[in-house]
Protein backbone atom coordinates (compact mmCIF):
# COMPACT_ATOMS: atom_id res chain seq x y z
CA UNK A 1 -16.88 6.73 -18.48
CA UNK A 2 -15.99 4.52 -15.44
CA UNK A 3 -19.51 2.79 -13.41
CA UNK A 4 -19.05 1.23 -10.25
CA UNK A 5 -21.53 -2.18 -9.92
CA UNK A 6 -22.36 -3.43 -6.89
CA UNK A 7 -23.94 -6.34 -5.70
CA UNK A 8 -25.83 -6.74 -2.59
CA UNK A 9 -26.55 -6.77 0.31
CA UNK A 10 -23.99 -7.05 1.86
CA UNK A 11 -22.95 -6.73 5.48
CA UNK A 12 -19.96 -4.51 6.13
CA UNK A 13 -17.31 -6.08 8.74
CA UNK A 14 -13.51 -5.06 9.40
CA UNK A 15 -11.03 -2.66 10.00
CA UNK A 16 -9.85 0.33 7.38
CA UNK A 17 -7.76 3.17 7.53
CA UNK A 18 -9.18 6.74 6.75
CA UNK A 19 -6.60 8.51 4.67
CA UNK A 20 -6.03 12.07 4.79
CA UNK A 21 -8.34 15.13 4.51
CA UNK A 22 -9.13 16.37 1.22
CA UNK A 23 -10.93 19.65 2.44
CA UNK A 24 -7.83 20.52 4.83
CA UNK A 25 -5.23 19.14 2.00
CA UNK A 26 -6.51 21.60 -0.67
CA UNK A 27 -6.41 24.56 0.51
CA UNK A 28 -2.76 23.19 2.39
CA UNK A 29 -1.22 22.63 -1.13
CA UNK A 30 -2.50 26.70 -1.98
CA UNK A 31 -0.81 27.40 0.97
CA UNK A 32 2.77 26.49 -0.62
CA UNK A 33 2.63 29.10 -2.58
CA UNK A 34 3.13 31.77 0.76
CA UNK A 35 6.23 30.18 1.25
CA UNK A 36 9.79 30.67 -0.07
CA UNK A 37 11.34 27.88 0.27
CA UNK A 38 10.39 23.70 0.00
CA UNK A 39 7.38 21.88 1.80
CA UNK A 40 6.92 18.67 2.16
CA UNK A 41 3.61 17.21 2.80
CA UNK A 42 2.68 13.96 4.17
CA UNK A 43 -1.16 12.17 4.40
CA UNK A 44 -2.43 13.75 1.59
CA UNK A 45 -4.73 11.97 -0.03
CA UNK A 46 -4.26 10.92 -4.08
CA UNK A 47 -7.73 12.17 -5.89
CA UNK A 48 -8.48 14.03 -8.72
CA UNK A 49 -8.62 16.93 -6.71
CA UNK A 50 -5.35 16.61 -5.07
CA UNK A 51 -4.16 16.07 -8.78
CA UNK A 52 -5.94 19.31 -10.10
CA UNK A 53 -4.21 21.08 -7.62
CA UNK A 54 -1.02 19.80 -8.63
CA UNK A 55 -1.41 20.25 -12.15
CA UNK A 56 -2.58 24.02 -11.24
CA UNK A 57 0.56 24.93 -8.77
CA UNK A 58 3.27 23.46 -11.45
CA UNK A 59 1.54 25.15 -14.76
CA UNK A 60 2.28 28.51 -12.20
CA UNK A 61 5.91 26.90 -11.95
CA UNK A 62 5.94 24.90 -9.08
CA UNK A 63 8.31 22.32 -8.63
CA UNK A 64 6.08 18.98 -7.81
CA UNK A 65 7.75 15.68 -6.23
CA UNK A 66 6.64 12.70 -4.56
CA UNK A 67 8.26 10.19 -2.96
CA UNK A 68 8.09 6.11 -2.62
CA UNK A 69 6.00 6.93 0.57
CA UNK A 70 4.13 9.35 -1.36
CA UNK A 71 5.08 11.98 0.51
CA UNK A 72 4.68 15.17 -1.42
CA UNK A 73 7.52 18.09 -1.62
CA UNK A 74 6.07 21.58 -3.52
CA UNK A 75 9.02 24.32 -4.59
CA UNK A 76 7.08 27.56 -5.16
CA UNK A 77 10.08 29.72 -4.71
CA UNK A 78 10.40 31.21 -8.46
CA UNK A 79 6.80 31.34 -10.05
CA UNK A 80 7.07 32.34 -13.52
CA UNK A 81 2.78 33.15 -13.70
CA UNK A 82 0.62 34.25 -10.83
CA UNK A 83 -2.42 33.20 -13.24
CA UNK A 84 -4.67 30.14 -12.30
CA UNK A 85 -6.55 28.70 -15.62
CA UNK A 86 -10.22 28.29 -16.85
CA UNK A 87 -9.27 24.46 -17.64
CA UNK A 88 -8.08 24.08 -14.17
CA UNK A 89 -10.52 26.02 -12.27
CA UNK A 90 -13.66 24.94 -13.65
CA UNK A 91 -13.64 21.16 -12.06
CA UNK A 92 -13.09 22.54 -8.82
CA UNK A 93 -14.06 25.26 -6.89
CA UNK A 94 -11.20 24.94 -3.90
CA UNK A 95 -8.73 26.34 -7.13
CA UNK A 96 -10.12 30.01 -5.80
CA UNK A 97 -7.58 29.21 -2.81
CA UNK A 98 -4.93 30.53 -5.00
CA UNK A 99 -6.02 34.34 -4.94
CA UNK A 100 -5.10 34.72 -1.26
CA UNK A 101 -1.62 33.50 -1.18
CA UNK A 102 -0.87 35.09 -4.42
CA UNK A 103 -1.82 38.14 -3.93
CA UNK A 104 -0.39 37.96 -0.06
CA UNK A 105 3.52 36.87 -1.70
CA UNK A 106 3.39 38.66 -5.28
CA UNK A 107 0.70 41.74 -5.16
CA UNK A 108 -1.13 39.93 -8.06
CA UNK A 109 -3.48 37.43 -8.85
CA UNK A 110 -5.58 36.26 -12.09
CA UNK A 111 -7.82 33.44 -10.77
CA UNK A 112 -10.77 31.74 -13.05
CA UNK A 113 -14.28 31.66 -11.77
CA UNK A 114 -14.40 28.40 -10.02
CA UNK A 115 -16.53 25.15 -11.07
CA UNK A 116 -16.59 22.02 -9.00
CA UNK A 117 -20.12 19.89 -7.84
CA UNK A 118 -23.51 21.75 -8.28
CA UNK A 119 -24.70 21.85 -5.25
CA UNK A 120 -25.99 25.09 -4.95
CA UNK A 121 -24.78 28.76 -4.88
CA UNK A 122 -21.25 29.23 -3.47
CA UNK A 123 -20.50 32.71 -4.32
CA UNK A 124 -17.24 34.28 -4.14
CA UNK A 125 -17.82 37.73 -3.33
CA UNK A 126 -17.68 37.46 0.57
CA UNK A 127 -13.24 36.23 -0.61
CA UNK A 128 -13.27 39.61 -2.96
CA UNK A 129 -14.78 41.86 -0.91
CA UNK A 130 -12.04 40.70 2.09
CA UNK A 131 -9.29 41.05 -0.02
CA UNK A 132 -10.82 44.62 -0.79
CA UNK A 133 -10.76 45.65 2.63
CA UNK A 134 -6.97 44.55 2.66
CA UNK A 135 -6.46 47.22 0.27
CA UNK A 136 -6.68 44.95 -3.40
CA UNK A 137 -7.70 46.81 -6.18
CA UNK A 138 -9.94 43.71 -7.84
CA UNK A 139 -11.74 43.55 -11.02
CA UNK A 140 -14.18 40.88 -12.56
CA UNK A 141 -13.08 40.58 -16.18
CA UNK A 142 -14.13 37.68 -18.98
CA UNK A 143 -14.29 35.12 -16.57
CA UNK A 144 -11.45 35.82 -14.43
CA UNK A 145 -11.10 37.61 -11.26
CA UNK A 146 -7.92 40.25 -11.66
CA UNK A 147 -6.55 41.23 -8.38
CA UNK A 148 -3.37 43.74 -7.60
CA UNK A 149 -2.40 44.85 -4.39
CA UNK A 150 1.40 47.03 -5.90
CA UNK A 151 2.22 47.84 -2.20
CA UNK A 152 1.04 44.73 -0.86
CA UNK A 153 -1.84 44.14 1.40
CA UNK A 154 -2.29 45.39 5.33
CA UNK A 155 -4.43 44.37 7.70
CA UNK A 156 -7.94 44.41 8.55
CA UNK A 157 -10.66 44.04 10.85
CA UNK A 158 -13.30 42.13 8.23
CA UNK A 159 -16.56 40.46 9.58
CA UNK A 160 -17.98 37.91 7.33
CA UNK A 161 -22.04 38.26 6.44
CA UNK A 162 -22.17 34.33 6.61
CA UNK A 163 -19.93 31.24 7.90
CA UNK A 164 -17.59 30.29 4.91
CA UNK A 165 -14.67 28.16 5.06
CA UNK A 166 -12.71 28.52 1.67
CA UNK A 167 -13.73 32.31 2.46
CA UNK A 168 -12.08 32.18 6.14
CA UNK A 169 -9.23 30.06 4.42
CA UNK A 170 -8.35 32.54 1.61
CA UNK A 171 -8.48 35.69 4.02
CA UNK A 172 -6.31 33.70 6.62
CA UNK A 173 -3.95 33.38 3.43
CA UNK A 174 -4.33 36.81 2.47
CA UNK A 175 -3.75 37.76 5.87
CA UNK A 176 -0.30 36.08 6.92
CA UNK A 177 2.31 38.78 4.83
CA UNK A 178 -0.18 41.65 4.99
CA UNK A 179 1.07 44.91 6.77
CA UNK A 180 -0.25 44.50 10.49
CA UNK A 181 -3.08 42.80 11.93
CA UNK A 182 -6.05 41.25 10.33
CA UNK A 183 -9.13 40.34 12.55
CA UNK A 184 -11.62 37.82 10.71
CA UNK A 185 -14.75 37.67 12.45
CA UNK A 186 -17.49 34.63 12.10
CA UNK A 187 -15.23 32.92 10.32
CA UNK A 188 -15.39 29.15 9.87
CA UNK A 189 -13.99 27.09 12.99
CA UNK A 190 -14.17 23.48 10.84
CA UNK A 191 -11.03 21.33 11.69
CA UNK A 192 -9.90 22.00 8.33
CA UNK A 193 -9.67 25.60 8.93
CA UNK A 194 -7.95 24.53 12.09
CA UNK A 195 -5.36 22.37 10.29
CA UNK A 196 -4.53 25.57 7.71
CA UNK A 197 -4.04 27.58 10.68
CA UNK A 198 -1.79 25.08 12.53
CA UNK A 199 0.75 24.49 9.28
CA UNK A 200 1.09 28.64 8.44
CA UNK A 201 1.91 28.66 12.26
CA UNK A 202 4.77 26.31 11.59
CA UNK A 203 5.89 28.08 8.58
CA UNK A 204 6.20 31.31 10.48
CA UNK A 205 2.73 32.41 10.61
CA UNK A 206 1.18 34.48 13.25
CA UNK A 207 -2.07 33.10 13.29
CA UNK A 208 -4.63 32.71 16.95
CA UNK A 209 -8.05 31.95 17.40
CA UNK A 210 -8.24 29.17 14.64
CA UNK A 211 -11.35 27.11 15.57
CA UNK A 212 -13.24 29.74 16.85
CA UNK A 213 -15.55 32.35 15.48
CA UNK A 214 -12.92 35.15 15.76
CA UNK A 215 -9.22 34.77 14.02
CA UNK A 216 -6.73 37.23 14.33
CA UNK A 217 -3.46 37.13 12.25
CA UNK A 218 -0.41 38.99 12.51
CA UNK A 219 1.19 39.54 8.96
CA UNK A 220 4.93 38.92 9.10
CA UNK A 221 7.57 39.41 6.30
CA UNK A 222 8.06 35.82 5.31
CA UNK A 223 6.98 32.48 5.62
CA UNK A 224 9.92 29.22 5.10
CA UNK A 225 9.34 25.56 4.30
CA UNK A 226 8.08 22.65 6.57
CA UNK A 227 7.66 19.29 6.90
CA UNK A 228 3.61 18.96 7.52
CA UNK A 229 1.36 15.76 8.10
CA UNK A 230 -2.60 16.53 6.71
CA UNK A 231 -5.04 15.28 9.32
CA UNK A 232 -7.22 12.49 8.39
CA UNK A 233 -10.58 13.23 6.90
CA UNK A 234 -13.36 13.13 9.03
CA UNK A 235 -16.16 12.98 6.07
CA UNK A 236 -15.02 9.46 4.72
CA UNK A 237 -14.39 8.28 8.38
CA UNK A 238 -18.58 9.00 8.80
CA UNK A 239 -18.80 7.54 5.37
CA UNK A 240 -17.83 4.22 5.83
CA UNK A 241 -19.64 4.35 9.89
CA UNK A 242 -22.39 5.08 8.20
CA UNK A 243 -21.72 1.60 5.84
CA UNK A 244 -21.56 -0.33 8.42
CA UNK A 245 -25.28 1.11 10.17
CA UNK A 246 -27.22 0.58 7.19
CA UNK A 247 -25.46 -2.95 6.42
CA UNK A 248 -26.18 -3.95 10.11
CA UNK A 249 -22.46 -4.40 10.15
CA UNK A 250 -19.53 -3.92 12.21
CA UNK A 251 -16.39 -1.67 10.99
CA UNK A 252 -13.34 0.16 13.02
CA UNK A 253 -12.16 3.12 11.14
CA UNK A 254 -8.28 4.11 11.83
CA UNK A 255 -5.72 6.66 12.10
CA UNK A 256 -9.07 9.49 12.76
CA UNK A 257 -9.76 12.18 14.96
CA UNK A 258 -13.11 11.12 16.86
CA UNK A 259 -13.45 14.70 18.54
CA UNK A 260 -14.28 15.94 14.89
CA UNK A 261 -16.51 13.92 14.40
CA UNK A 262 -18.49 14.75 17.80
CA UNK A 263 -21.86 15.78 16.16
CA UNK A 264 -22.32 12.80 13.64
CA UNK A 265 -21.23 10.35 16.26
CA UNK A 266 -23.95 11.73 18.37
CA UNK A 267 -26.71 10.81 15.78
CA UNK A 268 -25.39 7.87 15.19
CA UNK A 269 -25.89 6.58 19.04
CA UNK A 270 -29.27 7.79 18.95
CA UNK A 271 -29.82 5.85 14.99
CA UNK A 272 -29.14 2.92 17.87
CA UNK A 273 -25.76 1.92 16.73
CA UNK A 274 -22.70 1.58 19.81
CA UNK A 275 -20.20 3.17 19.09
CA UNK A 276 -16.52 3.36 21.04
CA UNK A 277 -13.71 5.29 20.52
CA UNK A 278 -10.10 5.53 21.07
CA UNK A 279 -7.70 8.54 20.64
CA UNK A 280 -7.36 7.52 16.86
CA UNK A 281 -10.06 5.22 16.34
CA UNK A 282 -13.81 4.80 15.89
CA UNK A 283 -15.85 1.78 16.11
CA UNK A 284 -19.51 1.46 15.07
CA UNK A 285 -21.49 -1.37 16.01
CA UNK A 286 -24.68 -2.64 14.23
CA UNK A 287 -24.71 -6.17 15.08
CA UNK A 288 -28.22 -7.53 15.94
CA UNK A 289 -29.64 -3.47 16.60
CA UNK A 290 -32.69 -1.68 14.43
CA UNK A 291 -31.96 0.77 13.15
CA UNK A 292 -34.10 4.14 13.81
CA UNK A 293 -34.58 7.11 11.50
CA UNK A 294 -33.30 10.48 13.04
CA UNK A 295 -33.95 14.22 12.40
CA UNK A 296 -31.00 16.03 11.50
CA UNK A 297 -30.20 19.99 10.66
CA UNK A 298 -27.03 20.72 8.55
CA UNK A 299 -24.90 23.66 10.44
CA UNK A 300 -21.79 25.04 9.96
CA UNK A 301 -18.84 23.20 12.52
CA UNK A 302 -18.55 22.18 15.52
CA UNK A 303 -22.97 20.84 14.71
CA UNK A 304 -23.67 18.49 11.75
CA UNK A 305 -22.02 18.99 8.44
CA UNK A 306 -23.58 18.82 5.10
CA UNK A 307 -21.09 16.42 3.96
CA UNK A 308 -23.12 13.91 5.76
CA UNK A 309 -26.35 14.77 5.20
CA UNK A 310 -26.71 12.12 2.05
CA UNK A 311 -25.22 9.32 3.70
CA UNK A 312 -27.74 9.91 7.07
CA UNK A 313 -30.68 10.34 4.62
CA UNK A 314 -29.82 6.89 3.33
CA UNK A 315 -29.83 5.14 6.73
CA UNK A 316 -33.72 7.35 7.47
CA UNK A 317 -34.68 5.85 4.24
CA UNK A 318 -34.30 2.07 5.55
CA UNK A 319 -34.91 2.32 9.26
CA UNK A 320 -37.87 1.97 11.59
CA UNK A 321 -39.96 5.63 11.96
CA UNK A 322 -40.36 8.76 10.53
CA UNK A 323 -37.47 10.96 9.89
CA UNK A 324 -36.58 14.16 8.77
CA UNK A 325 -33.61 15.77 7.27
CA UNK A 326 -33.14 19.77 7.08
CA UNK A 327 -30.16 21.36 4.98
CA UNK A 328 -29.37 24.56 5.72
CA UNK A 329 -26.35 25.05 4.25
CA UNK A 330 -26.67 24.38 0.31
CA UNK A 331 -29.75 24.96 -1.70
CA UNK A 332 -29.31 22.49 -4.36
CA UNK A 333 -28.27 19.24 -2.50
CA UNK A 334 -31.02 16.94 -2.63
CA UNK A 335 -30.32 15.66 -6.42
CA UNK A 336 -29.71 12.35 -5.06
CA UNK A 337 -33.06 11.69 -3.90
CA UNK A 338 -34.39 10.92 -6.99
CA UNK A 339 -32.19 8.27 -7.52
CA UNK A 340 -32.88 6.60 -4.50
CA UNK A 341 -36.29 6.99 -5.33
CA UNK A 342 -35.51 4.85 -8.43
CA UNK A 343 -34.26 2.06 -5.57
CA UNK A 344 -37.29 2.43 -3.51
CA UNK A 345 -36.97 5.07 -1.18
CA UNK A 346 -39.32 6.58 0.27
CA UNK A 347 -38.77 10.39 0.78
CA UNK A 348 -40.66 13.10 0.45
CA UNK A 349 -39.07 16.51 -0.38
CA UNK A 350 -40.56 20.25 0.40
CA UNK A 351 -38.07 22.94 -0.16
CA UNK A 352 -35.00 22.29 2.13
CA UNK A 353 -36.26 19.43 4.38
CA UNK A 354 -36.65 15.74 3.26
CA UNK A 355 -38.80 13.73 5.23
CA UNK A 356 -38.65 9.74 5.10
CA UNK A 357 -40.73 7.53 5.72
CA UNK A 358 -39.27 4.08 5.99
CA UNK A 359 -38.83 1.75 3.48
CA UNK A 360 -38.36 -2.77 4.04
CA UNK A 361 -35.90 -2.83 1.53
CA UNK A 362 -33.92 -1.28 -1.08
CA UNK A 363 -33.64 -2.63 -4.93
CA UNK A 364 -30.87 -2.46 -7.12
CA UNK A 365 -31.10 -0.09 -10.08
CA UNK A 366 -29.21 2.13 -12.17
CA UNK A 367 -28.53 5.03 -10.74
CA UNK A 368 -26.30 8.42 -11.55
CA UNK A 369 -24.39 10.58 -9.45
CA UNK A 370 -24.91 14.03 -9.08
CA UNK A 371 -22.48 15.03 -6.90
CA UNK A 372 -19.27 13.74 -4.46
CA UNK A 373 -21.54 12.79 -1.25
CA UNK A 374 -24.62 11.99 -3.17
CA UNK A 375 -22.28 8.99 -5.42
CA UNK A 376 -20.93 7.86 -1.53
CA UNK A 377 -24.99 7.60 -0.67
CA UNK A 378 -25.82 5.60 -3.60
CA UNK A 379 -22.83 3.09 -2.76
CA UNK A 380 -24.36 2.91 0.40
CA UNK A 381 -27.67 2.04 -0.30
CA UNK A 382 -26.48 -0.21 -3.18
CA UNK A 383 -24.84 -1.95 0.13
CA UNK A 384 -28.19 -2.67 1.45
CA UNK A 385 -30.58 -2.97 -2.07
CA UNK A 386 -31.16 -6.27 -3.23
CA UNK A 387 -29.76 -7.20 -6.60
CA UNK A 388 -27.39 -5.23 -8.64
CA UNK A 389 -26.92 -1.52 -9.11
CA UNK A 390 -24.98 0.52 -11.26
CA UNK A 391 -23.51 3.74 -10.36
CA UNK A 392 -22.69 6.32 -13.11
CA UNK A 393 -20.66 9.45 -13.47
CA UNK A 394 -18.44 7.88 -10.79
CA UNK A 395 -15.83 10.47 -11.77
CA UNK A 396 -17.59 13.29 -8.67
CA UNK A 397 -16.48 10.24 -6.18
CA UNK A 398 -13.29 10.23 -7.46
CA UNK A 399 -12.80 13.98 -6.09
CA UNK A 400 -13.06 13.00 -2.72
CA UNK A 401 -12.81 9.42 -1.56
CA UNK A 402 -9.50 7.34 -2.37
CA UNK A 403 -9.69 3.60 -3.61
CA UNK A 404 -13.36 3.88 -2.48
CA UNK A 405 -13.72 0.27 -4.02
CA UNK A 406 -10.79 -1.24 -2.59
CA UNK A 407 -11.88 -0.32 0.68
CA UNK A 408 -15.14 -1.70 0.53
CA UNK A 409 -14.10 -5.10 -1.20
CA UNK A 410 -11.95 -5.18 1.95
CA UNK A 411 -15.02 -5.13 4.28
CA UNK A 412 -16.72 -7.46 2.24
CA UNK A 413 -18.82 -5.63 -0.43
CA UNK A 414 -18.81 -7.56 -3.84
CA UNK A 415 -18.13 -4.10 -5.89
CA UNK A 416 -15.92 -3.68 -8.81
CA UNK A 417 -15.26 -0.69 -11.29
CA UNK A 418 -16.07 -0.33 -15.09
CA UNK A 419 -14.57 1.15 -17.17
CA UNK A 420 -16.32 2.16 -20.83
């Protein structure tokens, strides 16, 4: 099992472009399967997600082919199964993107319970009881969700009892051949939801309202190929800012979209960092500041996301004051804090809110990853620890962040990658 080692500190200085979303790509390869004839992607990132996926569209008899720019090009015109498999489904939880658009095109669906990081309760029901509303007939059998809609699905007007973005995604799916007009109401307005919107619009979608609480969708009979471009993702854009704060550092992220990353770039200014933007850059500043601990609150889009919580509870954990950290949004995402603890943070955690409470420095150690963000925190405070840590169960950071270690040898981190 690979480790990454890391020596430090280090001080994080340079320039590196953010690659594409993972969160908006995902659920943008599902998508193919709505339409009829070739897409071609471009900007999607290569992880083991993005690989899952793959693997899971072609064993339903997609045709899969990638470039020498690595542009992508998915045939889903003649599926020979409509059936999504335990050994695909269980490393990742984005696979339950398939019922929508299956269902949608071919009245049928047989989709594994998802798996993917365990970071709390994620429950599906809020997708099946949308799809029910549509008019499926759906049945929870051995594992599998079975879903039939024989003369295909019509619209709705569903309200969601919580904010859900693979839920809003696979309903918007759902949604785009139904029979007349579907109305989804508190459903997620993340960028990534926004992005999904934007390329089922340019397949022949009929889809308004996308990054707002309220999304209405006109089915239509079919939806055609496109050529598409995934927008960059915003979580390793604050991942790498976020580097560069702790490390005292200086870094200038590329090809991002700083308006989606309003909210974090907010707390970072008042962590004391300067930051400046352009249309597709950021720039965060460190150089000769303090840092300062902040409180934060997790919330669904357009306020702080989750995905940064771990990283921001790293930079609490070495800066001057008291701060405190509230997730709202999962119940089971503070397994990283014992293994900062093992560096020598300190943090003190009742129920959902972790308090810090300052720390001189950091010490190398061996730690493990729990999860995709809590690995990126660990790399971060390995950047700032003194001495040498090991990271294990590197394979959650694979999910989500490409050539993590390239990027940060590039800005100057001694870090290379073990493999056992």
């Amino acid at each position: 099992m690979d480790k990454l080692v890391i020596l430090g500190p280090s001080v994080i200085s340079g320039q590196i472009q953010i690659s594409g979303s993972k969160n908006a790509a995902l659920p943008i390869l599902m998508g193919c399967l709505l339409a009829e004839t070739p897409v071609t992607l471009s900007n999607v990132p290569h992880l083991r997600d993005v690989t899952t996926s793959l693997q899971l569209l072609a064993t339903m008899g997609c045709s899969v082919m990638m470039d020498e720019r690595l542009n992508i090009t998915l045939d889903c015109s003649d599926l020979h199964s409509k059936e999504a498999p335990y050994e695909l489904v269980k490393t990742m939880r984005a696979s339950i993107l398939v019922m929508g658009p299956l269902l949608s095109r071919f009245g049928v669906a047989k989709v594994a319970l998802p798996g993917g990081c365990a970071i709390g309760s994620r429950p599906v029901d809020i997708h099946i009881e949308g799809m029910r509303q549509m008019g499926a007939n759906i049945q929870i059998e051995e594992g599998f969700i079975i879903a039939q809609a024989k003369e295909g699905l019509r619209g709705a007007d569903i309200t969601m009892p919580i904010v859900t973005v693979t839920g809003s995604e696979n309903l918007i799916m759902a949604a785009v051949l139904a029979r007349g007009k579907t109305i989804l109401r508190n459903a997620a307005c993340e960028p990534e939801v926004v992005d999904l919107a934007n390329f089922l619009n340019a397949m022949g979608a009929k889809v308004s309202g996308g990054g707002t609480p309220t999304i209405e969708i006109e089915g239509v009979s079919a939806l055609q190929g496109v050529d598409y471009r995934v927008i960059p993702d915003r979580i390793e854009a604050g991942t790498y800012l976020a580097a560069a704060a702790v490390t005292q550092g200086c870094v200038t992220v590329t090809e991002v979209e700083p308006t989606h990353l309003s909210s974090v770039l907010e707390k970072f200014e008042q962590a004391g960092a300067l930051i400046t933007t352009t249309k597709d850059t950021i720039t965060l500043d460190m150089r000769g500041r303090r840092l300062k601990a902040v409180d934060i609150e997790t919330q669904p889009y357009p306020l702080f996301p989750t995905d940064m919580q771990a990283q921001f509870l790293v930079m609490n954990a070495i800066a001057q004051g008291q701060g405190k950290v509230k997730e709202t949004i999962f119940e089971n995402r503070y397994m990283h804090v014992a293994e900062l603890e093992k560096m020598g943070a300190k943090i003190e955690l009742t129920g959902n809110e972790a308090v810090t409470l300052g720390s001189d420095s950091l010490k190398g150690a061996e730690v493990v990853a729990t999860d995709l963000r809590a690995s990126a925190c660990l790399i971060i405070a390995a950047l700032v620890a003194e001495g040498k840590t090991v990271v294990s169960r590197i394979y959650h950071i694979d999910r989500g962040y490409e050539r993590i270690e390239e990027k940060f040898h590039r800005l100057g981190v001694d870090i290379q990658r073990l493999s056992s």
